[in-house]
PDB file of N, CA and C in Angstrom:
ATOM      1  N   UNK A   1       0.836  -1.179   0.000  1.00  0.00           N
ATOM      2  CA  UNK A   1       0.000   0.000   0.000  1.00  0.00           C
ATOM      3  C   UNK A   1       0.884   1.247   0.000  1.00  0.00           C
ATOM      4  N   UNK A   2       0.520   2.048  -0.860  1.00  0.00           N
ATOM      5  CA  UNK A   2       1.480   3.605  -0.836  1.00  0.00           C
ATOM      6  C   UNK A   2       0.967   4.431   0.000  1.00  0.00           C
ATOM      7  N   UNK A   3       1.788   4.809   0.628  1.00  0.00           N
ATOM      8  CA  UNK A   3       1.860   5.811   1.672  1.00  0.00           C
ATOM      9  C   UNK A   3       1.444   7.521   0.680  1.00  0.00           C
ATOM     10  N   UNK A   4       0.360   8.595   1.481  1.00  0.00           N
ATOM     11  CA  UNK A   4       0.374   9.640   0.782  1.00  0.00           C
ATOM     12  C   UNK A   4       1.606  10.526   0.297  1.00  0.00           C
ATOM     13  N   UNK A   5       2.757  10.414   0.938  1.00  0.00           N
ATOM     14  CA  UNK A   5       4.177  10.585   0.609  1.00  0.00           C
ATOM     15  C   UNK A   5       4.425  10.087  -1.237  1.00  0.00           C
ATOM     16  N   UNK A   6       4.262   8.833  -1.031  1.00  0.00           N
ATOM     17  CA  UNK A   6       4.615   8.097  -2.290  1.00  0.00           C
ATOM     18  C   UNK A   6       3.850   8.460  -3.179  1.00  0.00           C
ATOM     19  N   UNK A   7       2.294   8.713  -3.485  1.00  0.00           N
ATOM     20  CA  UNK A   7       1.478   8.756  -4.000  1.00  0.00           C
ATOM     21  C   UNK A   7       1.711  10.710  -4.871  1.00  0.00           C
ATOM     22  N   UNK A   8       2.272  11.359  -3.842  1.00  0.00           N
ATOM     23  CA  UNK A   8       2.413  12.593  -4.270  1.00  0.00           C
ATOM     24  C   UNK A   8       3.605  12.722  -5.420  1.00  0.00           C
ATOM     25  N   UNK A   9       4.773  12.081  -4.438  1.00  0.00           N
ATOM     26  CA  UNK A   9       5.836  11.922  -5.296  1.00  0.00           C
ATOM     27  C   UNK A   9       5.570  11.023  -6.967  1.00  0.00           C
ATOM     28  N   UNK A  10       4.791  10.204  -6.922  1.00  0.00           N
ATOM     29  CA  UNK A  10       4.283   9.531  -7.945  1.00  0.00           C
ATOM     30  C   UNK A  10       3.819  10.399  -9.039  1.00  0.00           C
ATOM     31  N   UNK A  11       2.822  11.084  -8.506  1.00  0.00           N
ATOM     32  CA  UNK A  11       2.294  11.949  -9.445  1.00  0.00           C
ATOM     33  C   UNK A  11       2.477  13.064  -9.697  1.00  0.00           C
ATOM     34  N   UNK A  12       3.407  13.467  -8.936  1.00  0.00           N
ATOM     35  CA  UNK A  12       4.765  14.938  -9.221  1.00  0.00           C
ATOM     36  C   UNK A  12       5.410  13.984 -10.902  1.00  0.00           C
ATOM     37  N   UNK A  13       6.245  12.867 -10.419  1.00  0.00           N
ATOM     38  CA  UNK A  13       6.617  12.515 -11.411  1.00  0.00           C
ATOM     39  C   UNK A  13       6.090  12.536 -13.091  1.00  0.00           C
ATOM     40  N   UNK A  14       4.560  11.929 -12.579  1.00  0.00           N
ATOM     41  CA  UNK A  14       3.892  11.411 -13.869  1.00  0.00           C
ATOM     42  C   UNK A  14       3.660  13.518 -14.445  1.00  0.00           C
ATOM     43  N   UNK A  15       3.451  13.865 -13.839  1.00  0.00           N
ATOM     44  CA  UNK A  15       3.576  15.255 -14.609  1.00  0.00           C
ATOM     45  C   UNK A  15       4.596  15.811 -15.220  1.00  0.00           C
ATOM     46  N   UNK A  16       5.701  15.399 -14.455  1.00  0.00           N
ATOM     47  CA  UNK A  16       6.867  15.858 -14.848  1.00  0.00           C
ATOM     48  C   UNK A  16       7.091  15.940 -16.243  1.00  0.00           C
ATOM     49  N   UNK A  17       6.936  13.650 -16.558  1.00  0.00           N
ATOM     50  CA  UNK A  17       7.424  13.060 -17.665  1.00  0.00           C
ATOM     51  C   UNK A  17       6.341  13.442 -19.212  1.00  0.00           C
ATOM     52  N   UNK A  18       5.232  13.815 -18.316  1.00  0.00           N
ATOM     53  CA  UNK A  18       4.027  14.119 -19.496  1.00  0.00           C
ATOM     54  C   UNK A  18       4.427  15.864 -19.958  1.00  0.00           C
ATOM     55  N   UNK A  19       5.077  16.676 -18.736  1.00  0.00           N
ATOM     56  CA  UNK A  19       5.137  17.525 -19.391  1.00  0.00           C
ATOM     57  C   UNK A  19       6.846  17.857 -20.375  1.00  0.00           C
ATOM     58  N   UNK A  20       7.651  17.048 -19.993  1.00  0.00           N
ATOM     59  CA  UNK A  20       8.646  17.048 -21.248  1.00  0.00           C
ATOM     60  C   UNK A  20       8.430  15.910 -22.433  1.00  0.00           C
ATOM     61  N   UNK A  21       7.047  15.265 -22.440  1.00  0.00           N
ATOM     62  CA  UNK A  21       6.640  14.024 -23.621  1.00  0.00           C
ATOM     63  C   UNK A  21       6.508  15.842 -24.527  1.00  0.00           C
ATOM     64  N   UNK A  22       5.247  16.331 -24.338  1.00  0.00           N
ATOM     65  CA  UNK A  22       4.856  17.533 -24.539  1.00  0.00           C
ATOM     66  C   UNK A  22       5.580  18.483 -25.307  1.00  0.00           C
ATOM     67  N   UNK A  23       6.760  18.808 -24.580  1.00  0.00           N
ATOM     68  CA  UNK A  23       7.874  19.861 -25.185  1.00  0.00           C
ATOM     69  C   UNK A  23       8.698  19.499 -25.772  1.00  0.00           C
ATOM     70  N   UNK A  24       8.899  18.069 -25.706  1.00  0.00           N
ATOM     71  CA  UNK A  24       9.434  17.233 -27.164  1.00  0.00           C
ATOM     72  C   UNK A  24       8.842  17.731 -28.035  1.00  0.00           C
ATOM     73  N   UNK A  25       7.584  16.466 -28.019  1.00  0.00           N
ATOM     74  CA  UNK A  25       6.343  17.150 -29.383  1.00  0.00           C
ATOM     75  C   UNK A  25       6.298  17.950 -29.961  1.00  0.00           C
ATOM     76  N   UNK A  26       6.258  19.355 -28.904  1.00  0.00           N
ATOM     77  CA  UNK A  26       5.890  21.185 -29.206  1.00  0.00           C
ATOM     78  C   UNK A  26       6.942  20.890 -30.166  1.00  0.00           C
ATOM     79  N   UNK A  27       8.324  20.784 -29.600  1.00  0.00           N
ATOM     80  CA  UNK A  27       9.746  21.392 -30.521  1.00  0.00           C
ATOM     81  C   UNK A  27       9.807  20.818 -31.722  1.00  0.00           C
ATOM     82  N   UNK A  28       9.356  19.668 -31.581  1.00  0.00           N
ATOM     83  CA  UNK A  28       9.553  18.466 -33.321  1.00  0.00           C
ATOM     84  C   UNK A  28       8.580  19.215 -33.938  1.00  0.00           C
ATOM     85  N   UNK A  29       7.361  19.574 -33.899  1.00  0.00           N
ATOM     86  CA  UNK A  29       6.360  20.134 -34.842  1.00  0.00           C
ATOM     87  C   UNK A  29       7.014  21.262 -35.166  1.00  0.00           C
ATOM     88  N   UNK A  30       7.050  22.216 -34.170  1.00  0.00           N
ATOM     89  CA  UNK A  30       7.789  23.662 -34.830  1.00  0.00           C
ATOM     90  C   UNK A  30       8.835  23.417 -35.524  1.00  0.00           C
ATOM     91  N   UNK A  31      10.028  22.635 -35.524  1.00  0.00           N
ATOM     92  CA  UNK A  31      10.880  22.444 -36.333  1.00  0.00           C
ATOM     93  C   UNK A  31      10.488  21.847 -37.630  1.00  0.00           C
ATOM     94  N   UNK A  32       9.350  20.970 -37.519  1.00  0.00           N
ATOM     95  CA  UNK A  32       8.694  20.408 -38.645  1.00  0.00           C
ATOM     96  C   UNK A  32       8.209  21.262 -39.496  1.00  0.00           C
ATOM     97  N   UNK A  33       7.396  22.431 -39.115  1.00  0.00           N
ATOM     98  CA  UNK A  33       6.828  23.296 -39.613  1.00  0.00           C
ATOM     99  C   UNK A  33       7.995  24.667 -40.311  1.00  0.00           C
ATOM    100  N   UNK A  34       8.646  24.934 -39.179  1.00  0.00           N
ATOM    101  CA  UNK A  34       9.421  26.261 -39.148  1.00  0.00           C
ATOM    102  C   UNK A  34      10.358  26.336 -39.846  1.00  0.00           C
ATOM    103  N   UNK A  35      11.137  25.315 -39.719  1.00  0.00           N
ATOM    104  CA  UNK A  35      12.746  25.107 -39.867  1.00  0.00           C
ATOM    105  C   UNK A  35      13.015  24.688 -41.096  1.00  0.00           C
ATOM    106  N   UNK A  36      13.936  25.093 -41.615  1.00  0.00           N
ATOM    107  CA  UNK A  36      14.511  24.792 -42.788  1.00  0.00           C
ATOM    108  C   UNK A  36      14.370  23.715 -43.604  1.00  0.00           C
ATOM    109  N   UNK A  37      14.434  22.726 -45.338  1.00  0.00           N
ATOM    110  CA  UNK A  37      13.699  22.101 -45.182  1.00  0.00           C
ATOM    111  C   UNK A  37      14.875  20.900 -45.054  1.00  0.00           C
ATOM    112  N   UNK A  38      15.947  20.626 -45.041  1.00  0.00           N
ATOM    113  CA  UNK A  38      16.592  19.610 -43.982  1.00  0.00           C
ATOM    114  C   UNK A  38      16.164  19.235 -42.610  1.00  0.00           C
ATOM    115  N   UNK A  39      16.165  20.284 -42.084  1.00  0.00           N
ATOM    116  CA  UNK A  39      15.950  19.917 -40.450  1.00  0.00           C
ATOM    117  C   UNK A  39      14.343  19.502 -40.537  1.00  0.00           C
ATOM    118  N   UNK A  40      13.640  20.133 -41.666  1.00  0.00           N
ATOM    119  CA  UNK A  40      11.648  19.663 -40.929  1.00  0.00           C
ATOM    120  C   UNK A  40      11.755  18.447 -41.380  1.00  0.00           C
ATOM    121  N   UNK A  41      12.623  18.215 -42.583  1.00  0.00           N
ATOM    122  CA  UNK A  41      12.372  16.774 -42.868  1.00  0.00           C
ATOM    123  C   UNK A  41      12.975  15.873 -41.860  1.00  0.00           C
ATOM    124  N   UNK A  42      14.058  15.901 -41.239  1.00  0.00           N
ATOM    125  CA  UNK A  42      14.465  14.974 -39.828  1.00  0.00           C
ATOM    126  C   UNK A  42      13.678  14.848 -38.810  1.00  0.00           C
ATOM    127  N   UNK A  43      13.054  16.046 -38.674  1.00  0.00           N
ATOM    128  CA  UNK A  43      11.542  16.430 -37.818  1.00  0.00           C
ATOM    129  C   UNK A  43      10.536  15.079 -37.913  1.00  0.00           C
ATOM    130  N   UNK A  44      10.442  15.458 -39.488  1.00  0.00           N
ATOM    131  CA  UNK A  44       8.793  14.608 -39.418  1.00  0.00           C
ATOM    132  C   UNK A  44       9.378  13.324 -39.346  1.00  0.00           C
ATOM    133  N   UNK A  45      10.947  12.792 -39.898  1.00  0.00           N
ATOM    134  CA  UNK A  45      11.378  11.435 -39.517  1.00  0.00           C
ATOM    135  C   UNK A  45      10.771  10.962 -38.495  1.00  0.00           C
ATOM    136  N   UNK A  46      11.574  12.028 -37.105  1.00  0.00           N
ATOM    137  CA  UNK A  46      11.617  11.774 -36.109  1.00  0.00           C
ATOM    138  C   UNK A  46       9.932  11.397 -35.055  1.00  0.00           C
ATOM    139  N   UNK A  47       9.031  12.365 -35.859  1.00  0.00           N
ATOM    140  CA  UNK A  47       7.646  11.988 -35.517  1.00  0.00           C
ATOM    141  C   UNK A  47       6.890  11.132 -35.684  1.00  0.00           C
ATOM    142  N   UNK A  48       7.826  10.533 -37.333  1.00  0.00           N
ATOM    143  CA  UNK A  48       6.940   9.151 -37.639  1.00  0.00           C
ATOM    144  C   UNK A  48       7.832   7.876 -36.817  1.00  0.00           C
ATOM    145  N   UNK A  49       8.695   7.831 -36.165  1.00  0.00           N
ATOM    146  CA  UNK A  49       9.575   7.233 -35.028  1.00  0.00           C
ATOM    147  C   UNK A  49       8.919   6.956 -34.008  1.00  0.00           C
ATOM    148  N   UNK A  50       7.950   8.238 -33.676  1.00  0.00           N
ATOM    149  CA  UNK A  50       7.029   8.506 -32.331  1.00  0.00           C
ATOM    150  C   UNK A  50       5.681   7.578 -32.255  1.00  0.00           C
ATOM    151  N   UNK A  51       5.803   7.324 -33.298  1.00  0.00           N
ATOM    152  CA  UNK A  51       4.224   6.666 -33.827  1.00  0.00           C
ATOM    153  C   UNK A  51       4.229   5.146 -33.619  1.00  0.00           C
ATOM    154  N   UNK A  52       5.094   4.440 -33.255  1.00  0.00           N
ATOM    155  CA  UNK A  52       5.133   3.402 -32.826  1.00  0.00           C
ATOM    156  C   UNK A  52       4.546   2.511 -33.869  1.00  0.00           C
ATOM    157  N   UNK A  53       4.902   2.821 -35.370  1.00  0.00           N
ATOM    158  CA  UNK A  53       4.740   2.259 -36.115  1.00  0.00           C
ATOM    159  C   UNK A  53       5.796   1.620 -36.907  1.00  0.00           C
ATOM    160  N   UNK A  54       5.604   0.307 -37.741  1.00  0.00           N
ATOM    161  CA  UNK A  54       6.611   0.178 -38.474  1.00  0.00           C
ATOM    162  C   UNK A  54       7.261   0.746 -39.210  1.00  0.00           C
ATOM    163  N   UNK A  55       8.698   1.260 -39.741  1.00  0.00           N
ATOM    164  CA  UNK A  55       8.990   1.871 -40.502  1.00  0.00           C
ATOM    165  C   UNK A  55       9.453   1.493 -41.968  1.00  0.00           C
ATOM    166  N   UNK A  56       8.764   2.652 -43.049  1.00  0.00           N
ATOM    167  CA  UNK A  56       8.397   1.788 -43.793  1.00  0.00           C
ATOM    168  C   UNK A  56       9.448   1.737 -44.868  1.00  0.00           C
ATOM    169  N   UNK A  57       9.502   0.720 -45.702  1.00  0.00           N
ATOM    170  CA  UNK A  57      10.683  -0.321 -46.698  1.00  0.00           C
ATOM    171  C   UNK A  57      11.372   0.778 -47.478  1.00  0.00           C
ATOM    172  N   UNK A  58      12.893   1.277 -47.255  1.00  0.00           N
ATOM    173  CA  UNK A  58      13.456   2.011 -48.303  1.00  0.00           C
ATOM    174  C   UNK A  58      13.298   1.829 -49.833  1.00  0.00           C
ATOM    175  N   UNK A  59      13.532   3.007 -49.991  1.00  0.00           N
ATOM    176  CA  UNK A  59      13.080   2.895 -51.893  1.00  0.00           C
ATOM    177  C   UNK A  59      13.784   1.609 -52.892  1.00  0.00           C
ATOM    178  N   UNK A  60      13.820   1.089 -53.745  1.00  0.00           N
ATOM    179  CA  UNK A  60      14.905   0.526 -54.356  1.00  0.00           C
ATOM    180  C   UNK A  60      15.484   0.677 -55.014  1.00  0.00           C
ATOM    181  N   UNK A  61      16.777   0.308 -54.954  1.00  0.00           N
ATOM    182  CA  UNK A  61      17.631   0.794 -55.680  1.00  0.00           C
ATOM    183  C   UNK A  61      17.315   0.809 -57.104  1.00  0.00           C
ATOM    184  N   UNK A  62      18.527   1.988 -57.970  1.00  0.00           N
ATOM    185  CA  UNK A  62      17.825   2.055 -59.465  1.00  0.00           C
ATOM    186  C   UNK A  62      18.505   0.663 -59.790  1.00  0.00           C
ATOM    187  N   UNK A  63      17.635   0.092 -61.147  1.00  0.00           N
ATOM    188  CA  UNK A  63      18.470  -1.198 -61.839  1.00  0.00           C
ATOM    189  C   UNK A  63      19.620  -0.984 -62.401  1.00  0.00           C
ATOM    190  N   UNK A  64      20.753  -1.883 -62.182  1.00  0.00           N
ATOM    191  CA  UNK A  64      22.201  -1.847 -62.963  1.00  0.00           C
ATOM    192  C   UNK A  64      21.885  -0.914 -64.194  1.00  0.00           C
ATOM    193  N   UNK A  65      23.225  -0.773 -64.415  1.00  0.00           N
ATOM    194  CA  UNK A  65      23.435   0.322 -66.202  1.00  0.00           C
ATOM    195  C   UNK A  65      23.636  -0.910 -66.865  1.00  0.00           C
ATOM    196  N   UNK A  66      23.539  -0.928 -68.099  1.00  0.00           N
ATOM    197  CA  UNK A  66      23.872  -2.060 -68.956  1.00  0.00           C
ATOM    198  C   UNK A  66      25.378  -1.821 -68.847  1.00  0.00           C
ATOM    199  N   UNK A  67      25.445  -3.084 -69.823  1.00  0.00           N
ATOM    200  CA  UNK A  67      27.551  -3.067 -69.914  1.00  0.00           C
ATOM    201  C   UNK A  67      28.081  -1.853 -70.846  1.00  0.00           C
ATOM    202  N   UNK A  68      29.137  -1.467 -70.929  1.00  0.00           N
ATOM    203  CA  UNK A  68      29.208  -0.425 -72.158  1.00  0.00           C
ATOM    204  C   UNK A  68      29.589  -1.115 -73.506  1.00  0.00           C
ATOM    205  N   UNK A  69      29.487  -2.094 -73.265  1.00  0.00           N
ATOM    206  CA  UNK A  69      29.503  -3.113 -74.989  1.00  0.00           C
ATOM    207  C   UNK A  69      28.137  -2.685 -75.051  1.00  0.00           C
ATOM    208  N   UNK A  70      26.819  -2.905 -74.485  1.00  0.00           N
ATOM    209  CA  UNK A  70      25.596  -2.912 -74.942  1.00  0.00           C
ATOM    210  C   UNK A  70      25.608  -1.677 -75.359  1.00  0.00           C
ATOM    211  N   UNK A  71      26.152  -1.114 -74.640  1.00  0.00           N
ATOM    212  CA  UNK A  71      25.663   0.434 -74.804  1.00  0.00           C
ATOM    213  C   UNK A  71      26.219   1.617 -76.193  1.00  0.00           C
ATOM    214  N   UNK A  72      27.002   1.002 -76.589  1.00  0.00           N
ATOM    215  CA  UNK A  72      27.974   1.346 -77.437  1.00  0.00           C
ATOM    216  C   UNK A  72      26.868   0.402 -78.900  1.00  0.00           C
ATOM    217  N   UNK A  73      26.510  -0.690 -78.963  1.00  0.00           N
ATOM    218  CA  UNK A  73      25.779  -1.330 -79.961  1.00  0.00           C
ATOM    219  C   UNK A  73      24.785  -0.363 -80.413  1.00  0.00           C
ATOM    220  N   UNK A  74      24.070   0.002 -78.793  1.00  0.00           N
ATOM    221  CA  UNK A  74      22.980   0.421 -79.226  1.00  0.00           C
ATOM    222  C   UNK A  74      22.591   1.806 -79.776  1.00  0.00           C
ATOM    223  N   UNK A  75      23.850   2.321 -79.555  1.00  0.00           N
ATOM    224  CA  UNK A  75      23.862   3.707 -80.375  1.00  0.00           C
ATOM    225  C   UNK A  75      24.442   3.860 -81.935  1.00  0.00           C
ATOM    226  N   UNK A  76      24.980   2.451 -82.119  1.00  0.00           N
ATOM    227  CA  UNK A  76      25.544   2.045 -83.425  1.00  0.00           C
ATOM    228  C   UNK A  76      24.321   1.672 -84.097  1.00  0.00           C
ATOM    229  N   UNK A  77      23.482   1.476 -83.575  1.00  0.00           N
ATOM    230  CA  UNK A  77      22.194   1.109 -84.748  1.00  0.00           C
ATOM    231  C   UNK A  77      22.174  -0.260 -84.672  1.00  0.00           C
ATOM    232  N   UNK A  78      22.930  -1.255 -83.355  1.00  0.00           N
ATOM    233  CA  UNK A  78      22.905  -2.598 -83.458  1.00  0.00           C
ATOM    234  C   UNK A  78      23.287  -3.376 -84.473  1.00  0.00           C
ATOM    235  N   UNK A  79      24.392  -3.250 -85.064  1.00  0.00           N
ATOM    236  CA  UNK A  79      25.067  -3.678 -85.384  1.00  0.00           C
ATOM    237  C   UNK A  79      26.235  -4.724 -85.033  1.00  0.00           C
TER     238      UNK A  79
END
């Protein structure tokens, strides 16, 4: 059983941590919004991080160049 001591200190805490969840948030949006567009884009990275969602599959890579034998044919008219 918690003592009213504990119970205060408890919920000193839980304010504490809710109010810097908060001023995280505040700062990532304004930077999202405000800031240059390098930094908003690390921003909204960083928000879709927050979301406790999967993150989703990098682009793919472009396909190989052909060889430069092909490439050389094919401006010869294939020959």
């Amino acid at each position: 059983m918690k003592t009213t001591h504990q119970h205060a200190v408890d919920t000193d805490m839980d304010a504490v941590l809710f109010t810097a969840r908060l001023a995280t948030v505040g700062v990532l949006l304004l930077a999202a919004l405000c800031a240059p567009r390098e930094t908003s884009e690390r921003a909204f990275r960083l928000l879709d991080l927050m979301k406790d969602s999967p993150e989703p599959p990098p682009p793919a890579p472009p396909p190989p160049a052909p060889p430069p034998s092909a490439r050389r044919r094919a401006q010869q008219g294939g020959r």
